[in-house]
N, C-alpha and C. Protein backbone atom coordinates (compact mmCIF):
# COMPACT_ATOMS: atom_id res chain seq x y z
N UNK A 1 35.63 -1.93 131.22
CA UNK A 1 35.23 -3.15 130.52
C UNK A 1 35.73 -3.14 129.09
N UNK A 2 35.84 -1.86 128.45
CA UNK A 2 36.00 -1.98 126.82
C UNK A 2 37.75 -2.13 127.08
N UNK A 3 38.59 -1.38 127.81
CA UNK A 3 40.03 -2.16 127.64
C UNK A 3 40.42 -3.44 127.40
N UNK A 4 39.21 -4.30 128.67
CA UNK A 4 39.23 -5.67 128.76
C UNK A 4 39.43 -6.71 127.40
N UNK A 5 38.07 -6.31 126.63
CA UNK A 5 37.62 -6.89 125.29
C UNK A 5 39.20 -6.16 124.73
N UNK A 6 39.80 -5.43 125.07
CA UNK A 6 40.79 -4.92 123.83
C UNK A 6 42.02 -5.87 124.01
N UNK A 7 42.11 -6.08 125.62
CA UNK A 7 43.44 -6.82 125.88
C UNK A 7 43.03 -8.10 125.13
N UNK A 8 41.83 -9.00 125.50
CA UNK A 8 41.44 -10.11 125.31
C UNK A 8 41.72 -10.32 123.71
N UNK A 9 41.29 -9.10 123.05
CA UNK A 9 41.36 -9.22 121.33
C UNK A 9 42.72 -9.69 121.26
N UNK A 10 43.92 -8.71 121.67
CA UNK A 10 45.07 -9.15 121.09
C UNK A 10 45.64 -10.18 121.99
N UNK A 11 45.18 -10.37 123.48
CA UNK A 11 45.89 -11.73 123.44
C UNK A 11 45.67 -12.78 122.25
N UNK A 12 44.14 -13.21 121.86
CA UNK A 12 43.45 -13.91 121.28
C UNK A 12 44.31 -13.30 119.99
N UNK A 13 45.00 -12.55 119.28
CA UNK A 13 45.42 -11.86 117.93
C UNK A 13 46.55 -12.60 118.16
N UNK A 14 47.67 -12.82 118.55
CA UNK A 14 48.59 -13.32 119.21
C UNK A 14 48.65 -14.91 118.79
N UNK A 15 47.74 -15.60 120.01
CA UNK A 15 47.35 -16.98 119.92
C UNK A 15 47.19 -17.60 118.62
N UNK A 16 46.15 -16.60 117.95
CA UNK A 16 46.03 -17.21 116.59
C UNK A 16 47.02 -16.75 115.49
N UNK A 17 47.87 -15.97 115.77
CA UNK A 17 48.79 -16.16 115.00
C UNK A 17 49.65 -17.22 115.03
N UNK A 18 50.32 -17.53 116.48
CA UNK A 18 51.00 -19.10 116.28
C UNK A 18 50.15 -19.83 116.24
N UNK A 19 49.36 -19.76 116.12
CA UNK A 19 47.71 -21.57 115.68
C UNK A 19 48.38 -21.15 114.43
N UNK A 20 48.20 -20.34 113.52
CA UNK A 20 48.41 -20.09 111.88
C UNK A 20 49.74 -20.23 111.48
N UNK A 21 50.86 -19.99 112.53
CA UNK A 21 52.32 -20.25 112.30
C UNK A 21 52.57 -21.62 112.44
N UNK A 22 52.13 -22.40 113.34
CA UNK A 22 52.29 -23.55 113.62
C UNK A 22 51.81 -24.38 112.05
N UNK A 23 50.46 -24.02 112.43
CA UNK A 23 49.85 -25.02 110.73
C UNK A 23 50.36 -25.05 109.82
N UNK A 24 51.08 -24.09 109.44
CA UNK A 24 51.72 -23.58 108.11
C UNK A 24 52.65 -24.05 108.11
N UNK A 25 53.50 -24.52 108.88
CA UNK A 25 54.86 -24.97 109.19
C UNK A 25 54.43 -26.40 109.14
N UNK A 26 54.03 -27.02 109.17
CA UNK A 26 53.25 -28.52 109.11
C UNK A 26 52.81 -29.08 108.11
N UNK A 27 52.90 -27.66 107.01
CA UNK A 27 52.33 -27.77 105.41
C UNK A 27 50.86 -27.87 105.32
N UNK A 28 49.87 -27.43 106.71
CA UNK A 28 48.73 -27.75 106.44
C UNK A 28 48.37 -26.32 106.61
N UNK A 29 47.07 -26.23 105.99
CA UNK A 29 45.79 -25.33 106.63
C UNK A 29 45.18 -25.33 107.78
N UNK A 30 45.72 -24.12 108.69
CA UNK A 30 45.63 -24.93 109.83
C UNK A 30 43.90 -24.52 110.80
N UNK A 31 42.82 -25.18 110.31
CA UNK A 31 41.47 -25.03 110.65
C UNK A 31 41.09 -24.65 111.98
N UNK A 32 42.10 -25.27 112.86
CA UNK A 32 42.04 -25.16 114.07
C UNK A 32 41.80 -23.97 114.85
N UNK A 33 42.66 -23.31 113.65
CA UNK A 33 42.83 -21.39 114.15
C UNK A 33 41.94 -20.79 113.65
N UNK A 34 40.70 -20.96 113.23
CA UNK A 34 40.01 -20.36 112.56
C UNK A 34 38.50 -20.07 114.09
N UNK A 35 38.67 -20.30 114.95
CA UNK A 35 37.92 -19.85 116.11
C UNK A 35 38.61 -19.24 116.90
N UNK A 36 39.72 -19.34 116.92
CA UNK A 36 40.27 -18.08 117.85
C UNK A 36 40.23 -16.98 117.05
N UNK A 37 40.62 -17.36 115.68
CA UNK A 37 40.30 -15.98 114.61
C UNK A 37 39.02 -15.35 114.80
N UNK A 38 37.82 -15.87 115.18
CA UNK A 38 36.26 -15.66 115.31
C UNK A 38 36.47 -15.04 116.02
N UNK A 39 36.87 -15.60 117.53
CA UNK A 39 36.74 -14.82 118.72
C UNK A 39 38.08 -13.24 118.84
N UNK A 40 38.51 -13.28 118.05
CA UNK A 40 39.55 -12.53 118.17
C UNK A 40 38.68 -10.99 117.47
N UNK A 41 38.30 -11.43 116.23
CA UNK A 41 37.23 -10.55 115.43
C UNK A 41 36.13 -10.31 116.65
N UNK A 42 35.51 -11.10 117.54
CA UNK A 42 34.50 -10.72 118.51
C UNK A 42 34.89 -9.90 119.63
N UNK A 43 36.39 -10.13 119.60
CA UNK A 43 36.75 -9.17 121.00
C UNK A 43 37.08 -7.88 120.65
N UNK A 44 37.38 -7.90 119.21
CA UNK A 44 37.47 -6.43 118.93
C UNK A 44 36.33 -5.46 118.45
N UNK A 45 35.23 -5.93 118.54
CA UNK A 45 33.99 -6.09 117.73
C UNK A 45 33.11 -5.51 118.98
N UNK A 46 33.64 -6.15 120.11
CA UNK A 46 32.85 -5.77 121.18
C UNK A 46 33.12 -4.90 121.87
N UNK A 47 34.80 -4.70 121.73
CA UNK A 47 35.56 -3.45 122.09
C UNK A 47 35.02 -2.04 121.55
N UNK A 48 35.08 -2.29 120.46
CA UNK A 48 34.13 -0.83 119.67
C UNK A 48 32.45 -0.67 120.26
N UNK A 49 31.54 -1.86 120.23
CA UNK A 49 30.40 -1.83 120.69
C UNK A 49 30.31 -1.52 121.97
N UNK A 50 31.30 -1.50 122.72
CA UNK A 50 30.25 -1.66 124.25
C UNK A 50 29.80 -0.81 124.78
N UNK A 51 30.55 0.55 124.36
CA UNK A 51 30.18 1.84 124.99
C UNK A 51 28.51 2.11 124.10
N UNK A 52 28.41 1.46 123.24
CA UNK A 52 26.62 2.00 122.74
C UNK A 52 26.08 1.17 123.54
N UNK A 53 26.73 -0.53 123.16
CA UNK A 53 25.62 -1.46 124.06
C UNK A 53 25.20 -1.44 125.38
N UNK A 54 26.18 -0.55 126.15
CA UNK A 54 25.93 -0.34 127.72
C UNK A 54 24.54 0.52 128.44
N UNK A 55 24.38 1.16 127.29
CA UNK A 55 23.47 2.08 127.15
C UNK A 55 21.45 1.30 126.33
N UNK A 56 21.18 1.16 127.37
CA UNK A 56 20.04 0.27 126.65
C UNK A 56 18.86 1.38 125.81
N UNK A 57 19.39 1.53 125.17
CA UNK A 57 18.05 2.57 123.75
C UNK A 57 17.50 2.06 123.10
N UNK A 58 17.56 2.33 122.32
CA UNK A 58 16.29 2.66 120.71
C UNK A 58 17.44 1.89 119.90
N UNK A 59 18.45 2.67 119.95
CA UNK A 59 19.79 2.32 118.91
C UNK A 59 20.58 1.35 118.76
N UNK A 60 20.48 0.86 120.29
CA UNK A 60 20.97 -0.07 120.47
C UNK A 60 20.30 -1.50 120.04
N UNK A 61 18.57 -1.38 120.57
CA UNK A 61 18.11 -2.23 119.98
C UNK A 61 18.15 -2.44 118.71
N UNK A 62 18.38 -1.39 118.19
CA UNK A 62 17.97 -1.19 116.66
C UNK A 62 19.24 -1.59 115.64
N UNK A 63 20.22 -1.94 116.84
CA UNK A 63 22.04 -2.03 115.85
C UNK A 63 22.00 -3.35 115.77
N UNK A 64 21.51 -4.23 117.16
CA UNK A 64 21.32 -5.95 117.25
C UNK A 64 20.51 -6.38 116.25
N UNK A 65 19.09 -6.02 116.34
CA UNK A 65 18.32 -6.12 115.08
C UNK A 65 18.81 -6.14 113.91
N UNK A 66 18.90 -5.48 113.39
CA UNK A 66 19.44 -5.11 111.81
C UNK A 66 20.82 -6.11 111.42
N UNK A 67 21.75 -5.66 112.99
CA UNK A 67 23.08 -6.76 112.61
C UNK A 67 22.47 -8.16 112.68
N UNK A 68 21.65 -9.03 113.25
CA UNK A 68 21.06 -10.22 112.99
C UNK A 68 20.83 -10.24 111.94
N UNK A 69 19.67 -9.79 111.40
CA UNK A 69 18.80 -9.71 109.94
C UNK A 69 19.88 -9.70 108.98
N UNK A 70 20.53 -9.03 108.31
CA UNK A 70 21.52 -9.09 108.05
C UNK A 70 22.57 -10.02 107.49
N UNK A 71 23.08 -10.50 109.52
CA UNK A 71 24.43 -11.71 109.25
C UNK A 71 23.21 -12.82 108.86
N UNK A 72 21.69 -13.12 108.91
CA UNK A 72 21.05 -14.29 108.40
C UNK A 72 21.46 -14.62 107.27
N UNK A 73 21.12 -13.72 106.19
CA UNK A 73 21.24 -13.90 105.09
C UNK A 73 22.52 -13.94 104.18
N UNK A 74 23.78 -13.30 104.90
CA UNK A 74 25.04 -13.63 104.48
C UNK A 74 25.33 -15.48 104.91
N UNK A 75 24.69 -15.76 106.26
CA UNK A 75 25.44 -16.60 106.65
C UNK A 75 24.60 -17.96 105.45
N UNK A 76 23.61 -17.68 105.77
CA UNK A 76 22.44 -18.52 104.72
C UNK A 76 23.24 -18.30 103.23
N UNK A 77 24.12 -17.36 102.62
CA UNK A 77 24.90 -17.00 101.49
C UNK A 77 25.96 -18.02 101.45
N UNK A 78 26.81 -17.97 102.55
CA UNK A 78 28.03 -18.82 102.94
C UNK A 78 27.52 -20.14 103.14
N UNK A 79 26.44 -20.99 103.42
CA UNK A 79 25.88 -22.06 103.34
C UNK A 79 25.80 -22.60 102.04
N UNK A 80 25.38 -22.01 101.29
CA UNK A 80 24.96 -22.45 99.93
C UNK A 80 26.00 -22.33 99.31
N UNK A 81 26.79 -21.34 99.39
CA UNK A 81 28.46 -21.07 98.43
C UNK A 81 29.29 -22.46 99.12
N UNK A 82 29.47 -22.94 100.36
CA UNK A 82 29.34 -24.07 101.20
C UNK A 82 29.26 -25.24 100.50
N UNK A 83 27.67 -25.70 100.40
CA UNK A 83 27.30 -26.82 99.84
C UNK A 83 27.59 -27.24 98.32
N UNK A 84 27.59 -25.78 97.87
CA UNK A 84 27.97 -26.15 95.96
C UNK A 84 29.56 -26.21 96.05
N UNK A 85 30.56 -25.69 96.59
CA UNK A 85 31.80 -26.37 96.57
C UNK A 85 32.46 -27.56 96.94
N UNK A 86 30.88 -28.26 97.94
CA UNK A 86 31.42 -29.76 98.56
C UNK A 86 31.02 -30.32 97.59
N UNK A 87 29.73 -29.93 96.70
CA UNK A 87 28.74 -30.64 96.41
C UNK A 87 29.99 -30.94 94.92
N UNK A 88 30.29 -30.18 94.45
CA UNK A 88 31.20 -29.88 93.38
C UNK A 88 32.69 -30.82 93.57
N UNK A 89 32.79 -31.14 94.66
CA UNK A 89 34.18 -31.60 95.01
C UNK A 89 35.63 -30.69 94.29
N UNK A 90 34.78 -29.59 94.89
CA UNK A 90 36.12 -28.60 94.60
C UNK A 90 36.77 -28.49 95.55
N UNK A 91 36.43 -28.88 96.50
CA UNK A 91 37.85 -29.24 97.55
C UNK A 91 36.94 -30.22 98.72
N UNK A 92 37.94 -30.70 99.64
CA UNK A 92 37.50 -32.23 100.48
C UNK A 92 37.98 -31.52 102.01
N UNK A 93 36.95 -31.52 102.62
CA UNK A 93 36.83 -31.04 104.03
C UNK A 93 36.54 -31.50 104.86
N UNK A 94 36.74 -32.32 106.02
CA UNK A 94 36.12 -33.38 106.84
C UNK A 94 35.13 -32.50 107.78
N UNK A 95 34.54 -33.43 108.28
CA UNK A 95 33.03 -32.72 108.95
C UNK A 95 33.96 -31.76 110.24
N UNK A 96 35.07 -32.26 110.77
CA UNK A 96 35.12 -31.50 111.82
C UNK A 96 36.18 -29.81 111.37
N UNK A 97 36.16 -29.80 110.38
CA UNK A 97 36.99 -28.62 109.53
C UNK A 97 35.93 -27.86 109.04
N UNK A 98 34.85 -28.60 108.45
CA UNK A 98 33.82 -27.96 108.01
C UNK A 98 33.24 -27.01 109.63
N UNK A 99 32.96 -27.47 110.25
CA UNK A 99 32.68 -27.32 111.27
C UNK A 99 33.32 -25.96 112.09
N UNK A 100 34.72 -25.66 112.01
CA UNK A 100 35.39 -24.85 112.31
C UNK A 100 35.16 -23.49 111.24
N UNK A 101 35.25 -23.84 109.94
CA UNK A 101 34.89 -22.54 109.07
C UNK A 101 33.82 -22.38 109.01
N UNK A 102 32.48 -23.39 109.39
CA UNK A 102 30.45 -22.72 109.65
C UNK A 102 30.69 -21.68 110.80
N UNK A 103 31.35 -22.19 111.82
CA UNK A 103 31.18 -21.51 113.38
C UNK A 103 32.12 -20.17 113.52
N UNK A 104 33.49 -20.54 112.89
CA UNK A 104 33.87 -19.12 112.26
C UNK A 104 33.44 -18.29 111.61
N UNK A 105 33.06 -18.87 110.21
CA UNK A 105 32.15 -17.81 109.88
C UNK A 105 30.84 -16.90 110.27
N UNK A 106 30.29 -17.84 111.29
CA UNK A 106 29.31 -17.25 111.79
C UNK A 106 29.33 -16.04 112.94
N UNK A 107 30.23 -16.88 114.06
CA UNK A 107 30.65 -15.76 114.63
C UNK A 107 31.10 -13.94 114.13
N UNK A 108 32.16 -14.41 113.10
CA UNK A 108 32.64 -13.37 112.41
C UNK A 108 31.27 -12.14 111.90
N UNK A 109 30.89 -13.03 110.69
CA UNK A 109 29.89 -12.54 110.36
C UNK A 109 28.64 -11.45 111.67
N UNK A 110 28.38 -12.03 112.49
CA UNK A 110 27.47 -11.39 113.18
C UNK A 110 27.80 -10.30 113.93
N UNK A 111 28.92 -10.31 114.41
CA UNK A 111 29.67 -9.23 115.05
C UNK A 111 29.86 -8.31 113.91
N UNK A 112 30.41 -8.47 112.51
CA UNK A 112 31.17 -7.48 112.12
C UNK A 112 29.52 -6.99 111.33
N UNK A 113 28.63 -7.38 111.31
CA UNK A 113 27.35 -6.82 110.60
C UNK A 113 26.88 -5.54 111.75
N UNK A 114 26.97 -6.31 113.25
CA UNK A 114 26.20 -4.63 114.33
C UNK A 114 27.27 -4.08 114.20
N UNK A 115 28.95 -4.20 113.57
CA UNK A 115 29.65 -3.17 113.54
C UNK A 115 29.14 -1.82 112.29
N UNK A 116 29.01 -2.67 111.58
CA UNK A 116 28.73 -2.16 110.51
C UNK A 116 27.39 -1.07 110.59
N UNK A 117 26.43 -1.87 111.21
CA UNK A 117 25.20 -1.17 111.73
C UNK A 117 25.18 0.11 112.71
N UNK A 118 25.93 -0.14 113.45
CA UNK A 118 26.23 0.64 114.51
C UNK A 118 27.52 2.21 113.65
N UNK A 119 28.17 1.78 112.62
CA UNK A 119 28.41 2.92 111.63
C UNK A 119 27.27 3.54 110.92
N UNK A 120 26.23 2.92 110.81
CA UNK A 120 25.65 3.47 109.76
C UNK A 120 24.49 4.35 110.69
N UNK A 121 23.98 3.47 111.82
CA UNK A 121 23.33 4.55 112.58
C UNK A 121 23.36 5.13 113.44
């Protein structure tokens, strides 16, 4: 199963590189790629995790926990850093772009926090 998540990462590493080659070439930012980027960070994320998560413990509970608690309060961080740059009109983002960097970021965020967790305990 953990090869799986590894192939899946770099197909998904791949993909979003031409999503990001393409945009760029178009002169835009290309938002679009910013969820395969999520999921790309999740497949590698899960690649490292699975051999603890397979194993139902103490530790395991204890890596989900903490990585939640955690990505809350970053992501609740990125909300507010969020709202004062729209609020600011420091830059102009349509709802469905906005949309792509909340859900990216979130994804990202939560995975790479039980990574993090899962180093530390």
């Amino acid at each position: 199963m953990t090869k799986g998540y590894l192939i899946l990462g770099w197909v998904l590493a791949i993909q979003t590189g031409f999503l990001f080659f393409v945009g760029i070439m178009a002169k835009e930012f290309p938002y679009f790629a910013l969820n395969p980027m999520a999921l790309t960070v999740m497949s590698f994320c899960m690649h490292y995790l699975y051999p603890q998560f397979k194993e139902k413990d103490e530790r395991m509970k204890m890596i989900r926990e903490k990585g939640i608690f955690y990505s809350y309060f970053a992501i609740l961080t990125f909300f507010i850093i969020l709202m004062s740059i729209l609020g600011l009109e420091l830059i102009e983002l349509t709802a469905l772009n906005l949309m792509y960097v909340i859900t990216s970021l979130t994804i990202m965020t939560v995975f790479i926090s039980m990574v993090i967790m899962a180093k530390i305990y």
